[in-house]
PDB file of N, CA and C in Angstrom:
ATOM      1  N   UNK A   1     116.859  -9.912  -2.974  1.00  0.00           N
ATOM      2  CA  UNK A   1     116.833 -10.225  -1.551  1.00  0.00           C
ATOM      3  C   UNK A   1     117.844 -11.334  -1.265  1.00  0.00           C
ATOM      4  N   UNK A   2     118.538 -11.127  -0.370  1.00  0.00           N
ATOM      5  CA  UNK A   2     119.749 -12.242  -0.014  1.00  0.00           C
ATOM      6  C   UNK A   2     119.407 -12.899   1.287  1.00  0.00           C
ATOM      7  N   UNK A   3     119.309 -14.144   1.372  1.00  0.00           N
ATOM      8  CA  UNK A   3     119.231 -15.487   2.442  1.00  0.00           C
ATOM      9  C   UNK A   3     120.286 -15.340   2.688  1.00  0.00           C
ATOM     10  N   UNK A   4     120.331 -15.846   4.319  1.00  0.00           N
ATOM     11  CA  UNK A   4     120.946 -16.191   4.704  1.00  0.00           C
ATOM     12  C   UNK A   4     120.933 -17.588   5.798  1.00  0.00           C
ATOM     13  N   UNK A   5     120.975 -18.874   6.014  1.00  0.00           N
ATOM     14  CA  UNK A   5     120.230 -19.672   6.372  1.00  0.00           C
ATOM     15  C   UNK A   5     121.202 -20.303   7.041  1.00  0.00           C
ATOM     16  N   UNK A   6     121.015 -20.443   8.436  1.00  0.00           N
ATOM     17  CA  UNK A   6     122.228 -21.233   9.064  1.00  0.00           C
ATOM     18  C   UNK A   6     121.432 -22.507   9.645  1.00  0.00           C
ATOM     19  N   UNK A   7     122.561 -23.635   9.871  1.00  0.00           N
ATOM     20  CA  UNK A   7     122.258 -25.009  10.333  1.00  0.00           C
ATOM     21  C   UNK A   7     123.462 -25.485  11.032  1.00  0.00           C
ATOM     22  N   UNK A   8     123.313 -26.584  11.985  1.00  0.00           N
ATOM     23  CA  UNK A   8     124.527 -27.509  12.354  1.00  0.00           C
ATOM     24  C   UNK A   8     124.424 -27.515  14.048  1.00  0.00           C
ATOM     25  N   UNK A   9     123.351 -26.030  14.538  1.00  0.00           N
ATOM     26  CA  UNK A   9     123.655 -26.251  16.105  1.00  0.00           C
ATOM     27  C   UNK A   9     123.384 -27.493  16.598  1.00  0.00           C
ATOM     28  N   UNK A  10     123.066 -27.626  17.837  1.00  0.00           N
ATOM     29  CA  UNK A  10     122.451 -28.548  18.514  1.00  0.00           C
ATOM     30  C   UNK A  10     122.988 -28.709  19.871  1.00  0.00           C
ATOM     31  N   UNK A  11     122.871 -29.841  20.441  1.00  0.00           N
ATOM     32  CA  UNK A  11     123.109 -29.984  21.539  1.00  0.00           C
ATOM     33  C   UNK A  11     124.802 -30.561  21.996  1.00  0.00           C
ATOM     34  N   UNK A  12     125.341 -30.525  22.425  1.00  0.00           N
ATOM     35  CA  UNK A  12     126.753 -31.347  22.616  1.00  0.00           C
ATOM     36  C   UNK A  12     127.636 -31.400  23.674  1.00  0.00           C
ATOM     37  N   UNK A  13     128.060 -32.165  24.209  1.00  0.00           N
ATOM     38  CA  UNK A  13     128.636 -32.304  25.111  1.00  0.00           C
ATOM     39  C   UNK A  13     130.026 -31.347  26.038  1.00  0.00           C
ATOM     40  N   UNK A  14     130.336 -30.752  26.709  1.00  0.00           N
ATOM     41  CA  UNK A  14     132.081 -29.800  27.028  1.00  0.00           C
ATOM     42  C   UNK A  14     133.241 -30.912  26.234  1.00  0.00           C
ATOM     43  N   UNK A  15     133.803 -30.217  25.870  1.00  0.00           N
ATOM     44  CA  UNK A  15     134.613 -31.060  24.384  1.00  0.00           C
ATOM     45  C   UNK A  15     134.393 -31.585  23.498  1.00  0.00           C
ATOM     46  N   UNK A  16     133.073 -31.278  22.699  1.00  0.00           N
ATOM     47  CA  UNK A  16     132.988 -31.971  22.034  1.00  0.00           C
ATOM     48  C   UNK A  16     132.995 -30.853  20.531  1.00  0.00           C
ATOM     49  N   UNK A  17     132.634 -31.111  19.450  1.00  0.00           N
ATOM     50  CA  UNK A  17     132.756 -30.672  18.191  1.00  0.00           C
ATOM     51  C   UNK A  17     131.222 -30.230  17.233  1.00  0.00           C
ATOM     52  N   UNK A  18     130.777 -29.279  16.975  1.00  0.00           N
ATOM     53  CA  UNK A  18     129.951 -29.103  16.060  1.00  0.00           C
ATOM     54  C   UNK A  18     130.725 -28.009  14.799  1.00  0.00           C
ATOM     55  N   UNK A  19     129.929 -28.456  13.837  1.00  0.00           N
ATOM     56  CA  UNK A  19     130.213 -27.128  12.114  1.00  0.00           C
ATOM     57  C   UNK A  19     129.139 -26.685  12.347  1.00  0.00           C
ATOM     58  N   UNK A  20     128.761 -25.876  12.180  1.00  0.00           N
ATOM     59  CA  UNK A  20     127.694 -24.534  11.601  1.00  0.00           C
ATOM     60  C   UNK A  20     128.113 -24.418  10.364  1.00  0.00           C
ATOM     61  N   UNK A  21     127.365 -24.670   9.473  1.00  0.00           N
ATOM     62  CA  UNK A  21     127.055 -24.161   8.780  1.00  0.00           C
ATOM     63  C   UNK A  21     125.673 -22.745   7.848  1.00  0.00           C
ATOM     64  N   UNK A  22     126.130 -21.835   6.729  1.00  0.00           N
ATOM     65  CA  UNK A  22     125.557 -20.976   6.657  1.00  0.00           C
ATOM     66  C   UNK A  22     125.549 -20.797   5.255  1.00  0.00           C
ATOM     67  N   UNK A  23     124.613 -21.438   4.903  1.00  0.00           N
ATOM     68  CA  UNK A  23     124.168 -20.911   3.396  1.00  0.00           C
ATOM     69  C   UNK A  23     123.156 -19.819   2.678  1.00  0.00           C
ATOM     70  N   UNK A  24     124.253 -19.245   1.620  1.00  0.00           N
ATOM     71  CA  UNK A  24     124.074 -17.407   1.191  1.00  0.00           C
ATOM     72  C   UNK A  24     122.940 -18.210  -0.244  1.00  0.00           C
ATOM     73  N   UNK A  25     122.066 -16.812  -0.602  1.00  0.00           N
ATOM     74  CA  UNK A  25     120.866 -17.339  -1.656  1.00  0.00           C
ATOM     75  C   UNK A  25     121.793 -16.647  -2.812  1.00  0.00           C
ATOM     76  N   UNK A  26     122.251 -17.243  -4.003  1.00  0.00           N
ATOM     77  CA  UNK A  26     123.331 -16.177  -4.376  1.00  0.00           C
ATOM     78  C   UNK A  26     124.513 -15.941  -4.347  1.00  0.00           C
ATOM     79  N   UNK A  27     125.518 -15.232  -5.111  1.00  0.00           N
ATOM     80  CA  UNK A  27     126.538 -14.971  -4.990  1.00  0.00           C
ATOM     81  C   UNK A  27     127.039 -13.420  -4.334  1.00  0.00           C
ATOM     82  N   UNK A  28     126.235 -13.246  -4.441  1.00  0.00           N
ATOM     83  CA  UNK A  28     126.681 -11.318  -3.398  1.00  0.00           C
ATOM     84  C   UNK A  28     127.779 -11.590  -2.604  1.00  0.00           C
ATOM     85  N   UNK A  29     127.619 -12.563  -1.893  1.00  0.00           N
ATOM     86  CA  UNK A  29     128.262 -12.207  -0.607  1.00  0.00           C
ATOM     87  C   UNK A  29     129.577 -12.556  -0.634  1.00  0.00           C
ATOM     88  N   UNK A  30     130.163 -13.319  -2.129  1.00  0.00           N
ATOM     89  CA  UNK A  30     130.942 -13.446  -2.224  1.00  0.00           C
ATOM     90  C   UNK A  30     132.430 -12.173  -2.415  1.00  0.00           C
ATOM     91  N   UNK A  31     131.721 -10.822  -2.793  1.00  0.00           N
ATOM     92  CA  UNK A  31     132.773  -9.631  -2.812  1.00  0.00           C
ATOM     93  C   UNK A  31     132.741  -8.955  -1.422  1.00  0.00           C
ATOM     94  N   UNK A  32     131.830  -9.717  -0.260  1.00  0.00           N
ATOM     95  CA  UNK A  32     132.237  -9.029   0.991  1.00  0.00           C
ATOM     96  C   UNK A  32     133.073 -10.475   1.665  1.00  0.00           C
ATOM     97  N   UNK A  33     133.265  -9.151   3.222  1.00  0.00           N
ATOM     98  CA  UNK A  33     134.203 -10.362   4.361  1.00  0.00           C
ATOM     99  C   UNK A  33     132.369 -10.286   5.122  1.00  0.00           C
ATOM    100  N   UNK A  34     132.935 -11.829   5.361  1.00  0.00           N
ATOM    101  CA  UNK A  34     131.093 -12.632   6.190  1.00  0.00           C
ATOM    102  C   UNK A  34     131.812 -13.165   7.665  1.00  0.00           C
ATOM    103  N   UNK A  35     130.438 -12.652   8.987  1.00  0.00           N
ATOM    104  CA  UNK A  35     131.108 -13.306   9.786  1.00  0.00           C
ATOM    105  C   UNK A  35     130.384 -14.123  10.574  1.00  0.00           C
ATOM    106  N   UNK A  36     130.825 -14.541  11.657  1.00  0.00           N
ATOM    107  CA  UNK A  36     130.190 -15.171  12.557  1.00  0.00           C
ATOM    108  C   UNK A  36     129.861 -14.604  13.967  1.00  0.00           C
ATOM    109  N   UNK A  37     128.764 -14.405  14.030  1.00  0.00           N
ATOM    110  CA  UNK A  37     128.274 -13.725  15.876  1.00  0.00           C
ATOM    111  C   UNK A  37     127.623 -14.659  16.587  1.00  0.00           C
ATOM    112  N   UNK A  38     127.429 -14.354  17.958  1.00  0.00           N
ATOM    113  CA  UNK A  38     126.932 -14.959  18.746  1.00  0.00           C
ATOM    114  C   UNK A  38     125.867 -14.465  19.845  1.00  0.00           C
ATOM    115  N   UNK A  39     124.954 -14.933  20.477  1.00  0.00           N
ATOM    116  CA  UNK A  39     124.261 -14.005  21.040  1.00  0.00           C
ATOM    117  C   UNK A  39     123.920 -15.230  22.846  1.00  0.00           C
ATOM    118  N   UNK A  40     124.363 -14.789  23.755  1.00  0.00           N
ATOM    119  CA  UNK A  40     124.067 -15.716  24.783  1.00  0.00           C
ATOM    120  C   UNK A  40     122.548 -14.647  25.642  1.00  0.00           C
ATOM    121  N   UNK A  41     121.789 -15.726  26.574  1.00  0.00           N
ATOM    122  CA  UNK A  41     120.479 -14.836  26.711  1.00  0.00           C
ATOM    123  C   UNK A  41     121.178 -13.763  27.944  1.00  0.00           C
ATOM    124  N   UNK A  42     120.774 -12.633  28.014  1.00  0.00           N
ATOM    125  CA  UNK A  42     120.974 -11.326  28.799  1.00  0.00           C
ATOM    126  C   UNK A  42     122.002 -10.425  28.225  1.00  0.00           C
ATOM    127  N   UNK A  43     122.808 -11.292  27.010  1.00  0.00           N
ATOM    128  CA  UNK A  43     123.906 -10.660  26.751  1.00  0.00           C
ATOM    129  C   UNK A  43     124.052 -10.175  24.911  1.00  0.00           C
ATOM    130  N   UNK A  44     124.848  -8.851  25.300  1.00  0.00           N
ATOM    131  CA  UNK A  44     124.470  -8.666  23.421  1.00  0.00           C
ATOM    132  C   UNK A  44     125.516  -9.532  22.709  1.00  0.00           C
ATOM    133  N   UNK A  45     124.839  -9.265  20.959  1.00  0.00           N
ATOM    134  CA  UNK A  45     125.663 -10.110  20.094  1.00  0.00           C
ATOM    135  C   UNK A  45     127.094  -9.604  20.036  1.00  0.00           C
ATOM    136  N   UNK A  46     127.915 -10.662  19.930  1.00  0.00           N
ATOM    137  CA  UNK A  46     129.665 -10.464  19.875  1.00  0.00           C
ATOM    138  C   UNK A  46     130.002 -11.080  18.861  1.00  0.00           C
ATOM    139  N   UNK A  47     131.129 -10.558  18.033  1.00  0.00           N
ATOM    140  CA  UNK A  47     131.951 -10.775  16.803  1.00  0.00           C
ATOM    141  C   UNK A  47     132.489 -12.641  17.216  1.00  0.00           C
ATOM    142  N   UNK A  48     132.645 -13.581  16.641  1.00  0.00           N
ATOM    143  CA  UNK A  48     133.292 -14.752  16.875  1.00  0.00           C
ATOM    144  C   UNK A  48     134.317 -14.640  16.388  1.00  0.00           C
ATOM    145  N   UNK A  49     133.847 -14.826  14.752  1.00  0.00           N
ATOM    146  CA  UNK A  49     134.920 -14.882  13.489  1.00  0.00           C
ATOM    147  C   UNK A  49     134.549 -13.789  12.677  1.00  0.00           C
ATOM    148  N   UNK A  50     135.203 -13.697  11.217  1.00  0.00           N
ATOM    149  CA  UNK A  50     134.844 -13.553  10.439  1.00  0.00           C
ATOM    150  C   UNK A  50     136.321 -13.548   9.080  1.00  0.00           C
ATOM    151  N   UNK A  51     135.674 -13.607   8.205  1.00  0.00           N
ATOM    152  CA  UNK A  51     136.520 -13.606   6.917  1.00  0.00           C
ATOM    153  C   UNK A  51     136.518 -13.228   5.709  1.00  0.00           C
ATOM    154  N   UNK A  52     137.646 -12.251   5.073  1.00  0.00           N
ATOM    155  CA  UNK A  52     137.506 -11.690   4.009  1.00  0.00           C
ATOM    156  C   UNK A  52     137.152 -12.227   2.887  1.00  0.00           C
ATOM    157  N   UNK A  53     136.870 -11.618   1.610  1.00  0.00           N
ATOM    158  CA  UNK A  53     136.710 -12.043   0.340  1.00  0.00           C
ATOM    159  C   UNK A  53     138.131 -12.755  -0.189  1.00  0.00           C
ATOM    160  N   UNK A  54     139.268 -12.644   0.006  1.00  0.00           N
ATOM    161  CA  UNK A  54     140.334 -13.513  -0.024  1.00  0.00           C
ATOM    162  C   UNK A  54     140.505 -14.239   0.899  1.00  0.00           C
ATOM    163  N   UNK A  55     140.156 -14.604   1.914  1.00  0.00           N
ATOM    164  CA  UNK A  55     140.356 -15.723   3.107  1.00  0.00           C
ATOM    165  C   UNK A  55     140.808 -15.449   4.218  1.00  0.00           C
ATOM    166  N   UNK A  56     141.192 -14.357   4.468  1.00  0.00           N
ATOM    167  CA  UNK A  56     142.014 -13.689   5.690  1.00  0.00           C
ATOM    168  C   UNK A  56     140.829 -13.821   6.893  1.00  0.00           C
ATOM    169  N   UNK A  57     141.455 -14.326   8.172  1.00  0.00           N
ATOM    170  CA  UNK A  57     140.315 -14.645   9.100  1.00  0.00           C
ATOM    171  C   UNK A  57     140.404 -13.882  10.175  1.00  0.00           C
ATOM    172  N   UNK A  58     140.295 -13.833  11.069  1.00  0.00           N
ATOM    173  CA  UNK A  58     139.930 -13.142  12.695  1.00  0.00           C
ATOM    174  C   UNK A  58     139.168 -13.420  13.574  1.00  0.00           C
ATOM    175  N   UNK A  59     139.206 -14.216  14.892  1.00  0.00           N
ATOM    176  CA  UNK A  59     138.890 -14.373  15.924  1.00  0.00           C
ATOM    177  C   UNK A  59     138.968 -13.552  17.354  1.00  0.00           C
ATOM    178  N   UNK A  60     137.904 -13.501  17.949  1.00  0.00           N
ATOM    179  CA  UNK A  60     137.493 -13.474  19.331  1.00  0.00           C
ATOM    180  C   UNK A  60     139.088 -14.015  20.069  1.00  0.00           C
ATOM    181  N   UNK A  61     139.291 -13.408  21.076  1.00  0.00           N
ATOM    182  CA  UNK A  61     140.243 -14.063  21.861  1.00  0.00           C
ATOM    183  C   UNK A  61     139.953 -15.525  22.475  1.00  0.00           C
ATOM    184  N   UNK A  62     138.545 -15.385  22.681  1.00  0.00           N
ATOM    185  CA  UNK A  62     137.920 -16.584  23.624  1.00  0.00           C
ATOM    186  C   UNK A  62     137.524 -17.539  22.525  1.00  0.00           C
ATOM    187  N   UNK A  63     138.070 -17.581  21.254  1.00  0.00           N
ATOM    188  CA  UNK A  63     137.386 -19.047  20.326  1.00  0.00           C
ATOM    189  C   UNK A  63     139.219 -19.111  19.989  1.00  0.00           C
ATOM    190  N   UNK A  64     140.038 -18.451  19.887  1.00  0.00           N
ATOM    191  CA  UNK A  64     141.252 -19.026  19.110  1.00  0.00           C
ATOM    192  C   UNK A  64     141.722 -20.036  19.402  1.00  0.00           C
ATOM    193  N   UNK A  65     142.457 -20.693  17.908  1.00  0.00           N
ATOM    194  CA  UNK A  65     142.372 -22.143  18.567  1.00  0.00           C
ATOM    195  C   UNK A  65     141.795 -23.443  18.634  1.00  0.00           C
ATOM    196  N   UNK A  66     140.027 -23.206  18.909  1.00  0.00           N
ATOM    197  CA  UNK A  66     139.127 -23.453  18.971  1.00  0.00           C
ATOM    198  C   UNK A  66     138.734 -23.623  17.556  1.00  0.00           C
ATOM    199  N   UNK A  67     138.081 -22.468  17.434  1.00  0.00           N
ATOM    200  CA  UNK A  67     137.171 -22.450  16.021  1.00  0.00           C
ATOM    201  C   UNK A  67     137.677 -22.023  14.672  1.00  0.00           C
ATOM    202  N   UNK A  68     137.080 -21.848  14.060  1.00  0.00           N
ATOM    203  CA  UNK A  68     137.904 -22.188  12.721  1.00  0.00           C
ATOM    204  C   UNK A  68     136.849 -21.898  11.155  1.00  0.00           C
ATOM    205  N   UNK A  69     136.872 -20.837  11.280  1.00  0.00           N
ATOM    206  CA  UNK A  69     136.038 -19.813   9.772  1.00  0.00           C
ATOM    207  C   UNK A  69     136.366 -20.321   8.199  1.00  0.00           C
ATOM    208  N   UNK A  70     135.431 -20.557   7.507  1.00  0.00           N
ATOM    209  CA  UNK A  70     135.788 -20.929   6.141  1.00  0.00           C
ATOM    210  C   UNK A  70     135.049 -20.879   5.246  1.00  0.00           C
ATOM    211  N   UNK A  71     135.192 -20.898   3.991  1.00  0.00           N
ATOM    212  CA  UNK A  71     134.161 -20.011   3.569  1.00  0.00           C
ATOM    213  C   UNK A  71     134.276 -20.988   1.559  1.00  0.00           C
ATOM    214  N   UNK A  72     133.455 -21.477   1.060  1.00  0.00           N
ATOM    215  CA  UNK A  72     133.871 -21.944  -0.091  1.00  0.00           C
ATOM    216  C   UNK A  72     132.520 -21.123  -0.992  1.00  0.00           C
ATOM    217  N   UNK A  73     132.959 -20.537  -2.049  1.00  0.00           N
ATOM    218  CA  UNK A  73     132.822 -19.967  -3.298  1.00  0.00           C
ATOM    219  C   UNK A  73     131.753 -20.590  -4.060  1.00  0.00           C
ATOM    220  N   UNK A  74     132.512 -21.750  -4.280  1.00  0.00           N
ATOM    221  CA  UNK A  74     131.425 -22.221  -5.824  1.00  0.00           C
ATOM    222  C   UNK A  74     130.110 -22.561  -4.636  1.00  0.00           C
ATOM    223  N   UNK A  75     129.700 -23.117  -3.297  1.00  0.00           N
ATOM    224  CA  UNK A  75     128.578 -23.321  -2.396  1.00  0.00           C
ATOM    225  C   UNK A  75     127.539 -22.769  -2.032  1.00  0.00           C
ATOM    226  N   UNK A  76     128.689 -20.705  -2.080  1.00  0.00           N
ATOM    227  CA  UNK A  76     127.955 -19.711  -1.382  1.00  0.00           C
ATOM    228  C   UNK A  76     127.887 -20.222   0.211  1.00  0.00           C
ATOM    229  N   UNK A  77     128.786 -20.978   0.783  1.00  0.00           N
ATOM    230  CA  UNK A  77     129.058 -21.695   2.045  1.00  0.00           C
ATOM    231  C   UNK A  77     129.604 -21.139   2.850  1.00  0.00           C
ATOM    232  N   UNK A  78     129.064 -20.862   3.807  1.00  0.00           N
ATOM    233  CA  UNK A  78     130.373 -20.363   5.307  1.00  0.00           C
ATOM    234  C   UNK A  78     129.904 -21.559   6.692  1.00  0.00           C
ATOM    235  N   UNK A  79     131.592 -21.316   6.915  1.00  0.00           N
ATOM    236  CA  UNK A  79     131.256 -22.789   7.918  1.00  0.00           C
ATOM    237  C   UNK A  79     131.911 -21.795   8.719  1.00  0.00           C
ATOM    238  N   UNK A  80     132.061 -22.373  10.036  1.00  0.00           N
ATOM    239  CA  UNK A  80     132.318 -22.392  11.774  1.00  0.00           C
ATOM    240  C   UNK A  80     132.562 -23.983  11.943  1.00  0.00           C
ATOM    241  N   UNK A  81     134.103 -24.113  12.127  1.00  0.00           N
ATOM    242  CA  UNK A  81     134.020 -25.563  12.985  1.00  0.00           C
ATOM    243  C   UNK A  81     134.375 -25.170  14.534  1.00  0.00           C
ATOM    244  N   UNK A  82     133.815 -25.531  15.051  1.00  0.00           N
ATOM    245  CA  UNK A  82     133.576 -26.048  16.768  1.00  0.00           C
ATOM    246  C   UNK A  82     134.322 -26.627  17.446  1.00  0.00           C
ATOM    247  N   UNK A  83     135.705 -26.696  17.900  1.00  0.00           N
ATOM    248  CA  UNK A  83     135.909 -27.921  18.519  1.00  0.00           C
ATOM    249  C   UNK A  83     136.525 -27.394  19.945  1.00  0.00           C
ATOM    250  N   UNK A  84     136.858 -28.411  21.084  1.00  0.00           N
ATOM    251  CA  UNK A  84     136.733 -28.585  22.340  1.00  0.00           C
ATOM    252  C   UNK A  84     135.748 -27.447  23.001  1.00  0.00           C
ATOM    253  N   UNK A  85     134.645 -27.315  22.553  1.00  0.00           N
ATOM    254  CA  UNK A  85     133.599 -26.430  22.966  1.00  0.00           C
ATOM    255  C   UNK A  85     133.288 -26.373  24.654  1.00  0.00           C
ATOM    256  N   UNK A  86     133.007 -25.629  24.962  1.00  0.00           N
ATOM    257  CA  UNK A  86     132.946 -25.115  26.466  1.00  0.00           C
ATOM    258  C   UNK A  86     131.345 -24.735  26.832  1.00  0.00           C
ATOM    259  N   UNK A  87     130.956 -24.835  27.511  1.00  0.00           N
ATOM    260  CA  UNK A  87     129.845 -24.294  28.180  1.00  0.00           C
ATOM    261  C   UNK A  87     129.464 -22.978  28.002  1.00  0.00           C
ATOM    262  N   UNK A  88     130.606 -21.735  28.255  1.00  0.00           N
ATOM    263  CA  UNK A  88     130.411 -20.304  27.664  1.00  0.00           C
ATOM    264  C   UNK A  88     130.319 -20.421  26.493  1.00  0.00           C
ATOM    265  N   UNK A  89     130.131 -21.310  25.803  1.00  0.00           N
ATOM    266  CA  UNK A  89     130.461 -21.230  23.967  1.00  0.00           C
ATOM    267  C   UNK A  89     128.542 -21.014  23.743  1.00  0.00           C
ATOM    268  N   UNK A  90     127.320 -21.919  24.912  1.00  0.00           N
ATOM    269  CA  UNK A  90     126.029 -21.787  24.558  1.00  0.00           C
ATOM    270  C   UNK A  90     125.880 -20.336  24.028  1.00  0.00           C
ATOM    271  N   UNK A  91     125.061 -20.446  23.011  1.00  0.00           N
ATOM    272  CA  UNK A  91     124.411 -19.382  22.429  1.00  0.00           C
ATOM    273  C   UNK A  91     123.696 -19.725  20.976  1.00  0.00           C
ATOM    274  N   UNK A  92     123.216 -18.392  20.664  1.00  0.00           N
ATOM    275  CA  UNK A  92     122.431 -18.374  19.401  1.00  0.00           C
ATOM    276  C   UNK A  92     123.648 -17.458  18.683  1.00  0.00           C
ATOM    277  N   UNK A  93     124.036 -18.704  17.343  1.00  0.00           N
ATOM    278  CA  UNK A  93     125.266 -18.189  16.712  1.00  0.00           C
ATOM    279  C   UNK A  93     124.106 -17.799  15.030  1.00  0.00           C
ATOM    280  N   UNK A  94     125.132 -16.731  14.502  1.00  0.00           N
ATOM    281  CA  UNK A  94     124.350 -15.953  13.403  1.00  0.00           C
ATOM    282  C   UNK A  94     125.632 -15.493  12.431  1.00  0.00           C
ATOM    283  N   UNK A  95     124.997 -16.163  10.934  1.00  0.00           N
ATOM    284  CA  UNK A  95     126.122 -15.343  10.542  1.00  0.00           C
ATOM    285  C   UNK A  95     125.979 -14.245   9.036  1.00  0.00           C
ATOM    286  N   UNK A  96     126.519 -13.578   8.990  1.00  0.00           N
ATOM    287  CA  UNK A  96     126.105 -12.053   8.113  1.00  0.00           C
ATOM    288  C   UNK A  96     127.097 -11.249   7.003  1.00  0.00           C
ATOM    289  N   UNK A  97     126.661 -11.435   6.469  1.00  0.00           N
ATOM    290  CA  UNK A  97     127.183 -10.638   4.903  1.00  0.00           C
ATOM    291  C   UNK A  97     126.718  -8.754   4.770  1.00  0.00           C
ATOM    292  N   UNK A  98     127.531  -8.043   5.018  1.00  0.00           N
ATOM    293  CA  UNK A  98     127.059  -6.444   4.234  1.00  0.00           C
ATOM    294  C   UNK A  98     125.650  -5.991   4.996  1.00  0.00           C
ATOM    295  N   UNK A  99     125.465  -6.577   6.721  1.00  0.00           N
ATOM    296  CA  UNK A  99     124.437  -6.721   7.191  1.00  0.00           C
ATOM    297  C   UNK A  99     123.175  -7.092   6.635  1.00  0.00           C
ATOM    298  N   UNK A 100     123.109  -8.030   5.707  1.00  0.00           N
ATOM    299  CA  UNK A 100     122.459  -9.405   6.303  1.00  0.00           C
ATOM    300  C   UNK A 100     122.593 -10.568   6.713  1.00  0.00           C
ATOM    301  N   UNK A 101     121.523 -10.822   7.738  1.00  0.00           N
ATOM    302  CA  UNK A 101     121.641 -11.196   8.851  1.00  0.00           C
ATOM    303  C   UNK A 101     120.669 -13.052   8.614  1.00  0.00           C
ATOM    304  N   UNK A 102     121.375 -14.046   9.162  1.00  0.00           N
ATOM    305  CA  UNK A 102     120.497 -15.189   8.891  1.00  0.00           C
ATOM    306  C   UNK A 102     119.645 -15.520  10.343  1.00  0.00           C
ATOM    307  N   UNK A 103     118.657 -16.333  10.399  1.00  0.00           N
ATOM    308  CA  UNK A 103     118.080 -16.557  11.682  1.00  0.00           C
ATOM    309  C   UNK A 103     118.819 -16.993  12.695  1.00  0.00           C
ATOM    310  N   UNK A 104     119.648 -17.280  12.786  1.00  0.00           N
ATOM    311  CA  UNK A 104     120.400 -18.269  14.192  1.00  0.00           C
ATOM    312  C   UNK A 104     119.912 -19.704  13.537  1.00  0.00           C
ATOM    313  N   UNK A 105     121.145 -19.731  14.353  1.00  0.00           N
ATOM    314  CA  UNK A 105     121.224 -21.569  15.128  1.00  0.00           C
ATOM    315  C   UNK A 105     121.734 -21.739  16.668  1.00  0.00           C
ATOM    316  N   UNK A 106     120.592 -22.246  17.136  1.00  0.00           N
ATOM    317  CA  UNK A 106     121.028 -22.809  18.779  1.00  0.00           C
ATOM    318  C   UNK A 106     122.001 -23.603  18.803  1.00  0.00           C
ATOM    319  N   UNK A 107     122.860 -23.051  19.625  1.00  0.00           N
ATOM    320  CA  UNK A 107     124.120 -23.942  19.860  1.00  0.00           C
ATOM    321  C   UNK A 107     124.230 -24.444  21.844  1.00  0.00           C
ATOM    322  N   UNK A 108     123.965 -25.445  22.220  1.00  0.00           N
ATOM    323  CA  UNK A 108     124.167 -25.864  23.806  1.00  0.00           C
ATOM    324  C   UNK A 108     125.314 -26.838  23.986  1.00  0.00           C
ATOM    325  N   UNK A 109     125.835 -26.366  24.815  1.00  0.00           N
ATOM    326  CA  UNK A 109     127.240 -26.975  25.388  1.00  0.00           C
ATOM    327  C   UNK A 109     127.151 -27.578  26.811  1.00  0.00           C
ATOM    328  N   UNK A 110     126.637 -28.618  27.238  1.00  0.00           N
ATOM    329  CA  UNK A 110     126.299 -29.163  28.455  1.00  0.00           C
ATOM    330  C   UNK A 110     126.144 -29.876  28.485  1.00  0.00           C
ATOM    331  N   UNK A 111     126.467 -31.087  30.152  1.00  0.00           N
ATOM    332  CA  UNK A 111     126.707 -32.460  29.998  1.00  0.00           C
ATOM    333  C   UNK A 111     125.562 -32.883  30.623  1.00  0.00           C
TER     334      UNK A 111
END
């Protein structure tokens, strides 16, 4: 059975900076690409990031720039850094390996 366990949301200000982080139970997930989704309320989940088993990344039009996918090996670690965050950025961010899926982390962007 593979965890997936994310942390780092919280509350934060329009410009300001959070990491998400997402820790895998295991090494599995290391021979897939893992990504990052998002889920705002009324609206379905959308692709953010995500990144291959060699490092190759891909963004959302609406985070480039912005955010920033990474992923370290020996941790079983995937991060999301955050920065000049926006108000459309609120949501419940999730992130997933070979579809599995970790609980969320609340992320709020408001002053």
């Amino acid at each position: 059975q593979v965890r997936l366990v994310e942390s780092g949301g919280g509350l934060v200000q329009p410009g300001g900076s959070l990491r998400l982080t997402c820790a895998v139970s295991g090494s599995i997930c290391s021979i897939y690409r893992m990504a990052w989704f998002r889920q705002s309320p009324g609206k379905e989940r959308e692709l953010v990031a995500r990144i291959s088993s060699s490092g190759s990344t891909n963004y959302v039009d609406a985070v480039k720039g912005r955010f920033t996918i990474s992923r370290d090996e020996a941790k079983n670690t995937v991060y999301l850094q955050m920065n000049s965050l926006k108000p459309e950025d609120t949501a419940v961010y999730y992130c997933t390996c070979n579809n599995w899926w970790g609980q969320g982390t609340e992320v709020t962007v408001s002053s």
